[in-house]
C-alpha atoms as a PDB file:
ATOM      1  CA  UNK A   1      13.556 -23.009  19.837  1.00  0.00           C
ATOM      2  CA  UNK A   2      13.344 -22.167  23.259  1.00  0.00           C
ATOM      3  CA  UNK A   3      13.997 -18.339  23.013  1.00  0.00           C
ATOM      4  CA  UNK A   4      11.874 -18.431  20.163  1.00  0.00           C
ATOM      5  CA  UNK A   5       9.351 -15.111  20.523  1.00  0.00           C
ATOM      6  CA  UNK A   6       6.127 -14.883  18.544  1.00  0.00           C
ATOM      7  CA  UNK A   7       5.262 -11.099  17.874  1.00  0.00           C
ATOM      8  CA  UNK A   8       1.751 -10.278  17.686  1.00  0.00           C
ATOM      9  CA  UNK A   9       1.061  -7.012  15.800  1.00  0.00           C
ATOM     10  CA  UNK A  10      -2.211  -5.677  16.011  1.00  0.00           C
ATOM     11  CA  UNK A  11      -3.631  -4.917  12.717  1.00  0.00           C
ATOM     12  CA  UNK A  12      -4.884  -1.432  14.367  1.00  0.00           C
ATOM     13  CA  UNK A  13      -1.177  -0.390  14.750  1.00  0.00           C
ATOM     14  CA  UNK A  14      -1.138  -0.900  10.626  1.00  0.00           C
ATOM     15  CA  UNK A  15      -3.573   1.563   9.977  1.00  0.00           C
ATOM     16  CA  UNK A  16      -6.251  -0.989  10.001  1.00  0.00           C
ATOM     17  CA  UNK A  17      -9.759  -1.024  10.908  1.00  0.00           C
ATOM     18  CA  UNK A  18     -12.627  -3.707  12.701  1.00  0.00           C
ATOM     19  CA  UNK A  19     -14.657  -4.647   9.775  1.00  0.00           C
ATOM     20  CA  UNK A  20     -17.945  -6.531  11.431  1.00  0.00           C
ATOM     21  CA  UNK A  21     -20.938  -7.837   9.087  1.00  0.00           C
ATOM     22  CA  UNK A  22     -23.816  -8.521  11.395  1.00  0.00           C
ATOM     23  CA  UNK A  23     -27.616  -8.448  11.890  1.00  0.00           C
ATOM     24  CA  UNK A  24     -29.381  -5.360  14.062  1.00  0.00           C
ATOM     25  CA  UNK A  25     -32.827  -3.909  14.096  1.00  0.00           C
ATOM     26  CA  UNK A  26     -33.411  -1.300  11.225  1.00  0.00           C
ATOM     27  CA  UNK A  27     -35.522   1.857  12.498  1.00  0.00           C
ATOM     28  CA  UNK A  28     -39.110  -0.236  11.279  1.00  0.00           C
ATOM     29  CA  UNK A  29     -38.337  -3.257  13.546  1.00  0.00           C
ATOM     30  CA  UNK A  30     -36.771  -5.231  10.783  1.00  0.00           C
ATOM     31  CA  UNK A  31     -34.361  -7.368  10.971  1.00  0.00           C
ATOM     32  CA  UNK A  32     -31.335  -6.730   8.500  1.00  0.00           C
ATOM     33  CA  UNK A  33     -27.598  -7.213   7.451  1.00  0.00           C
ATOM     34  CA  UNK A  34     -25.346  -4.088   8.366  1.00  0.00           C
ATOM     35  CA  UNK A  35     -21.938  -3.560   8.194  1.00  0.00           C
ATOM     36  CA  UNK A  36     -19.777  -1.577  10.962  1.00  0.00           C
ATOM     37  CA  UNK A  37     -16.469   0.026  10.685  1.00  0.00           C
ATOM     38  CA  UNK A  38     -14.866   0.552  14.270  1.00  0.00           C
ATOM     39  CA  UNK A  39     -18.323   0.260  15.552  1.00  0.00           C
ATOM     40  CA  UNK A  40     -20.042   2.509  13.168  1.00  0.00           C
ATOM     41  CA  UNK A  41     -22.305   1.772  10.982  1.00  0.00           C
ATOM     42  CA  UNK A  42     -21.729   2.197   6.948  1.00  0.00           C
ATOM     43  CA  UNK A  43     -25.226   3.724   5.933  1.00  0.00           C
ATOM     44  CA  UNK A  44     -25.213   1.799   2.842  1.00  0.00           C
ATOM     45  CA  UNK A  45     -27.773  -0.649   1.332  1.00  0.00           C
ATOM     46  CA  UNK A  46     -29.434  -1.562  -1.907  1.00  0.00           C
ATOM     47  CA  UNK A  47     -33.209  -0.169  -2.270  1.00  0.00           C
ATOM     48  CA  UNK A  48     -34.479  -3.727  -3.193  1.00  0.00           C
ATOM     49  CA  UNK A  49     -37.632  -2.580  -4.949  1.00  0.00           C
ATOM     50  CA  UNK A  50     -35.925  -0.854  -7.643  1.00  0.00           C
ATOM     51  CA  UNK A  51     -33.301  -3.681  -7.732  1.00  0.00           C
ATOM     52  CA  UNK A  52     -35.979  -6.009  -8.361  1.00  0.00           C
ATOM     53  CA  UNK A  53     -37.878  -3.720 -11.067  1.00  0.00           C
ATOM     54  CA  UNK A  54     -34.102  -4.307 -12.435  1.00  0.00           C
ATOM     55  CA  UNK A  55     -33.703  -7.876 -12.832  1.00  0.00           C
ATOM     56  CA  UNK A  56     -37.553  -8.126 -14.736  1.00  0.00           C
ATOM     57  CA  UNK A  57     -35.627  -6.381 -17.639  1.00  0.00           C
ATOM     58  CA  UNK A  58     -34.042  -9.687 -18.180  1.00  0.00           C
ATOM     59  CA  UNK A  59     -30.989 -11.600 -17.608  1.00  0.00           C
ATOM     60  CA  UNK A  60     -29.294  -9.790 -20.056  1.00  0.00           C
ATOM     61  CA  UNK A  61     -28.975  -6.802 -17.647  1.00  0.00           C
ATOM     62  CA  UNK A  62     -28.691  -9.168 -13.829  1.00  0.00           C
ATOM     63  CA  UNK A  63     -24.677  -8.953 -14.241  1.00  0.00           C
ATOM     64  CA  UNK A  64     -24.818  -5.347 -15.407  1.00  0.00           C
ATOM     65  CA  UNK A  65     -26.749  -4.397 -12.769  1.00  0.00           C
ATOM     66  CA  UNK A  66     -24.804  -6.332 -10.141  1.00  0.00           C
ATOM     67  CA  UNK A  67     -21.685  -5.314 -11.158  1.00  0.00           C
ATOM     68  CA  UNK A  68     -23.133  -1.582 -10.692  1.00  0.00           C
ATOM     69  CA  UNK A  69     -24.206  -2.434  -7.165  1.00  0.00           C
ATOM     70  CA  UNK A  70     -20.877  -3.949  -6.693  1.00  0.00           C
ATOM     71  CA  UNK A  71     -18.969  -0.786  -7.883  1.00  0.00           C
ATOM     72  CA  UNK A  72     -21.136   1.486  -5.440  1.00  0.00           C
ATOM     73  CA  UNK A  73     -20.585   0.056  -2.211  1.00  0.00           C
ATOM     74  CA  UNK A  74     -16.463  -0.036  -2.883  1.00  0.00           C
ATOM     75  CA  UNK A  75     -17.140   3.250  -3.224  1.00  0.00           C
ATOM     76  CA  UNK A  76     -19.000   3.762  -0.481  1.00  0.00           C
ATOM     77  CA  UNK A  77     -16.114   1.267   1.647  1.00  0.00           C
ATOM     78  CA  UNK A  78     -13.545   3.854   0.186  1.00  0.00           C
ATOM     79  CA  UNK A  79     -15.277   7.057   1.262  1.00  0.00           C
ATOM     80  CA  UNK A  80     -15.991   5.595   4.571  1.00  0.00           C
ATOM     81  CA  UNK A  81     -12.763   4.273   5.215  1.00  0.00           C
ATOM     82  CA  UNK A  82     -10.896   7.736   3.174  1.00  0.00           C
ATOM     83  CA  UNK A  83      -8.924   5.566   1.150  1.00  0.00           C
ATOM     84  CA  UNK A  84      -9.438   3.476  -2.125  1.00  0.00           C
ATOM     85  CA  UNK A  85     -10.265  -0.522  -1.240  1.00  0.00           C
ATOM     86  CA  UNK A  86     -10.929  -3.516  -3.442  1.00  0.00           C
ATOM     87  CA  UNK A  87     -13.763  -6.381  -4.036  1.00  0.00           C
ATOM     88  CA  UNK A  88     -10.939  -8.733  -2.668  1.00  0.00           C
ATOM     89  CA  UNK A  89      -9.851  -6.345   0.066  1.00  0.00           C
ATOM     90  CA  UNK A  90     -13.592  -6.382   1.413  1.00  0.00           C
ATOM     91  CA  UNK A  91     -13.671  -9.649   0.983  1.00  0.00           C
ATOM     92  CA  UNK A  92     -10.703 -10.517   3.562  1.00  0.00           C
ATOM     93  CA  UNK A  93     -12.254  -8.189   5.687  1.00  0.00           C
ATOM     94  CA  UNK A  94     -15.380 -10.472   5.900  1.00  0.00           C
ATOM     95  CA  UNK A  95     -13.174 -13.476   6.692  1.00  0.00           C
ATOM     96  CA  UNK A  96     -10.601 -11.746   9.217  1.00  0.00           C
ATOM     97  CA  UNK A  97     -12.487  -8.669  10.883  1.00  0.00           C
ATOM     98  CA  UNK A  98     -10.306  -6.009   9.536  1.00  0.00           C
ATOM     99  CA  UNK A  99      -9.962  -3.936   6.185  1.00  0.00           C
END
């Protein structure tokens, strides 16, 4: 126990990257959610008027349509980050600060 060591590897070192959700002033003054990657921004977000034009076709077409949204920003994660990501990798980035 006593010449125990406890390694602490940096999850930069694997490849990975900060992942930081938080809220900053758009270009009109409003407030709003962004995402940064090693302190850049991902220029990425849903144009809400359309989105909402969307979900008056019904609820027939609110999983469709989320599941579209969904599949565009992995994409948009993946391009960012040059490598193919997950739902559930993005998801522990939220909780631990790195993807």
């Amino acid at each position: 126990m006593e010449n125990e060591r406890i390694t602490f590897i940096n999850p930069a070192d694997e490849g990975k990257k900060k992942f930081e959700v938080k809220m900053r002033k758009s270009a009109d003054g409003a407030i709003e959610k962004a995402i940064f990657i090693d302190n850049e921004i991902l220029d990425w977000k849903i144009d809400m008027e359309s989105y909402m034009d969307a979900m008056k076709m019904g609820p027939m077409y609110r999983r469709e349509i989320q599941k579209n949204i969904e599949e565009h920003f992995i994409e948009s994660v993946s391009d960012f980050l040059g490598r193919k990501v997950t739902i559930n990798d993005i998801k522990f980035a939220i909780q631990t600060g790195w993807i």
